[in-house]
N, C-alpha and C. Protein backbone atom coordinates (compact mmCIF):
# COMPACT_ATOMS: atom_id res chain seq x y z
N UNK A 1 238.04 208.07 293.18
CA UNK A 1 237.35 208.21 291.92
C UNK A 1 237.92 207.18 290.94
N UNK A 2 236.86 206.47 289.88
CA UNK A 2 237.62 205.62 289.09
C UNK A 2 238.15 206.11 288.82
N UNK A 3 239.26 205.09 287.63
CA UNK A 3 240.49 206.10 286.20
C UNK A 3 239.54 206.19 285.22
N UNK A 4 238.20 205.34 284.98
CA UNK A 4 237.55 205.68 283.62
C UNK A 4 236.84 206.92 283.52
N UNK A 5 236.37 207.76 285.22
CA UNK A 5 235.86 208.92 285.36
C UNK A 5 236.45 209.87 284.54
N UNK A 6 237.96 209.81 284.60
CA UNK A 6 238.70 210.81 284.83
C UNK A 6 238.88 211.32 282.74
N UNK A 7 238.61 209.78 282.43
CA UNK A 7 238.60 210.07 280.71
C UNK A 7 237.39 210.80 279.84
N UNK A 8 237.69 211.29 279.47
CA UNK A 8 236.53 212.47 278.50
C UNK A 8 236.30 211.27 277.66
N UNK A 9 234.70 211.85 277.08
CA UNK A 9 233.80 210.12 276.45
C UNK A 9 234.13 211.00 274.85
N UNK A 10 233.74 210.10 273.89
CA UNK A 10 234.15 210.69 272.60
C UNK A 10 232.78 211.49 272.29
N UNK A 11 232.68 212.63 271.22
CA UNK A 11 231.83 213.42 271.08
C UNK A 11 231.14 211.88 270.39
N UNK A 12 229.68 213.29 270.39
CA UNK A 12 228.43 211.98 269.85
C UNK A 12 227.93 212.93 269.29
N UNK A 13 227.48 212.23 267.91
CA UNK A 13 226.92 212.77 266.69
C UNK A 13 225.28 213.15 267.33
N UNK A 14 224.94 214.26 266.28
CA UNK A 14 223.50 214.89 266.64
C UNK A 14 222.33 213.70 266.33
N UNK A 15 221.06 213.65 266.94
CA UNK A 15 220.33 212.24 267.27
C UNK A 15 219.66 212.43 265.25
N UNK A 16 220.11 211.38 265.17
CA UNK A 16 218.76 211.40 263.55
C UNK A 16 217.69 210.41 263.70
N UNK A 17 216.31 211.27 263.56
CA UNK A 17 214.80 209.99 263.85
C UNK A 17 215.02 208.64 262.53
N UNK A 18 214.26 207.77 263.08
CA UNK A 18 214.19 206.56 262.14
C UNK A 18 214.07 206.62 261.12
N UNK A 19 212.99 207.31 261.31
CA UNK A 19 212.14 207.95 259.55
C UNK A 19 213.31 208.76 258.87
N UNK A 20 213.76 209.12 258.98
CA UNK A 20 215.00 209.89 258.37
C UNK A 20 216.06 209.28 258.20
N UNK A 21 216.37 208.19 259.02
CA UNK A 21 217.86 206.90 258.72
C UNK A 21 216.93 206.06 257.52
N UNK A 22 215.59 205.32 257.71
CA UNK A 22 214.86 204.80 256.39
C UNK A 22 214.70 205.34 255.57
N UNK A 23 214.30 206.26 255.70
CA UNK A 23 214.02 207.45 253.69
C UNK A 23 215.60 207.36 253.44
N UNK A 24 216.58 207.54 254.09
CA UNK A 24 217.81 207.77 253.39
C UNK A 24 218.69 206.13 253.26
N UNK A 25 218.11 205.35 253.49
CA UNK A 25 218.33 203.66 253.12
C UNK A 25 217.58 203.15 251.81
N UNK A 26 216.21 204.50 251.60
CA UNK A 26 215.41 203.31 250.28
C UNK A 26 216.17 204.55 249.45
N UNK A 27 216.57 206.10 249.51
CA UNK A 27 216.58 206.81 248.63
C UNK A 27 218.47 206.24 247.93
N UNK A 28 219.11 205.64 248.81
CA UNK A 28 220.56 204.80 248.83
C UNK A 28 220.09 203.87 248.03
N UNK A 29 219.38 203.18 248.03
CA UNK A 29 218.88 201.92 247.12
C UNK A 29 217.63 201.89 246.20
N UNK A 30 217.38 203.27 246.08
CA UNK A 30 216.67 203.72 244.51
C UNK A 30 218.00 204.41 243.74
N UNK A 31 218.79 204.61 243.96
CA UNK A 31 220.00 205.18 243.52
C UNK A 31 220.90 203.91 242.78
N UNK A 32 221.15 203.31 243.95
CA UNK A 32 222.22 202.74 243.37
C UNK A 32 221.52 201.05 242.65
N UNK A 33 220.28 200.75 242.74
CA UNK A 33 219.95 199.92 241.87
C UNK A 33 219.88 200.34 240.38
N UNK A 34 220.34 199.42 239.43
CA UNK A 34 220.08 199.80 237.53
C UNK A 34 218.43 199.65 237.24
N UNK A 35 218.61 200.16 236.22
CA UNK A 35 217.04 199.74 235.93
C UNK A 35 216.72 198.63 235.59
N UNK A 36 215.70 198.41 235.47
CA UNK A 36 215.48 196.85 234.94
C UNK A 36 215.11 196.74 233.82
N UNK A 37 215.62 195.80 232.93
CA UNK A 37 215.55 195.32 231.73
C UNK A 37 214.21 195.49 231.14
N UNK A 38 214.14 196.35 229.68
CA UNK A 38 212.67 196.10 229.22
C UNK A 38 211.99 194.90 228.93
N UNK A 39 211.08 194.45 229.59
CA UNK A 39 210.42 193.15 228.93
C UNK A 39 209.68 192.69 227.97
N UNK A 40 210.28 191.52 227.06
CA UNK A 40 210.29 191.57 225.48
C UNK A 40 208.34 191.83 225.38
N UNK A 41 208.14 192.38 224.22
CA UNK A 41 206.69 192.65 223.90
C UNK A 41 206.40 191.38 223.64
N UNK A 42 204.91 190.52 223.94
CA UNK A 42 204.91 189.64 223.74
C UNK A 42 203.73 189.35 222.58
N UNK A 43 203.38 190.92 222.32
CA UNK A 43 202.22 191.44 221.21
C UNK A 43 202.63 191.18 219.68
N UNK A 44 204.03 191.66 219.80
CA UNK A 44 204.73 191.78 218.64
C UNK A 44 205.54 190.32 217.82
N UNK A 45 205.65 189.39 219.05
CA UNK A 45 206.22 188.19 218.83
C UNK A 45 205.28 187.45 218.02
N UNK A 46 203.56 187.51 218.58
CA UNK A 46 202.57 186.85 218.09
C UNK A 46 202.42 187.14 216.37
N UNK A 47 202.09 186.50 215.36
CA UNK A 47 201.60 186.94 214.30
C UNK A 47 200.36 187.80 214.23
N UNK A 48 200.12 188.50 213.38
CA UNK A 48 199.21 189.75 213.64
C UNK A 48 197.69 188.77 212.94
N UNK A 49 196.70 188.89 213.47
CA UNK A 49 195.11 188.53 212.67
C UNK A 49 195.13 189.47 211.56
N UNK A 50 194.47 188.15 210.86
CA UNK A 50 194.41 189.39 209.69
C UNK A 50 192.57 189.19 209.90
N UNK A 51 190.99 190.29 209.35
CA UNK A 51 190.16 190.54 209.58
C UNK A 51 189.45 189.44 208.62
N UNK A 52 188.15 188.71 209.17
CA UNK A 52 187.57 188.07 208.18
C UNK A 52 186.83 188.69 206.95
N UNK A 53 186.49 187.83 205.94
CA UNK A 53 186.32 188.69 204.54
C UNK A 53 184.44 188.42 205.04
């Protein structure tokens, strides 16, 4: 008999589906991204019309 027979294999973690390793990769990186910067109004920068007489 080999010697590698004779060694016990290391335990193995319970199987997790794909879909469940991906939802928990985007829900990891909806987390840990900041929000993003508000972007300047570009309504308010403009001078306002004023109405013809």
């Amino acid at each position: 008999m080999p010697e590698s027979a004779n060694q016990s294999r290391p335990p193995t973690a319970p199987s997790v589906s794909v879909r469940d390793l991906l939802a928990a990769g985007a829900a990891a990186l909806a987390v840990s991204t900041p929000p993003r910067a508000p972007e300047p109004d570009s309504r308010r920068a403009a001078p306002e019309h004023r109405e013809a007489a």
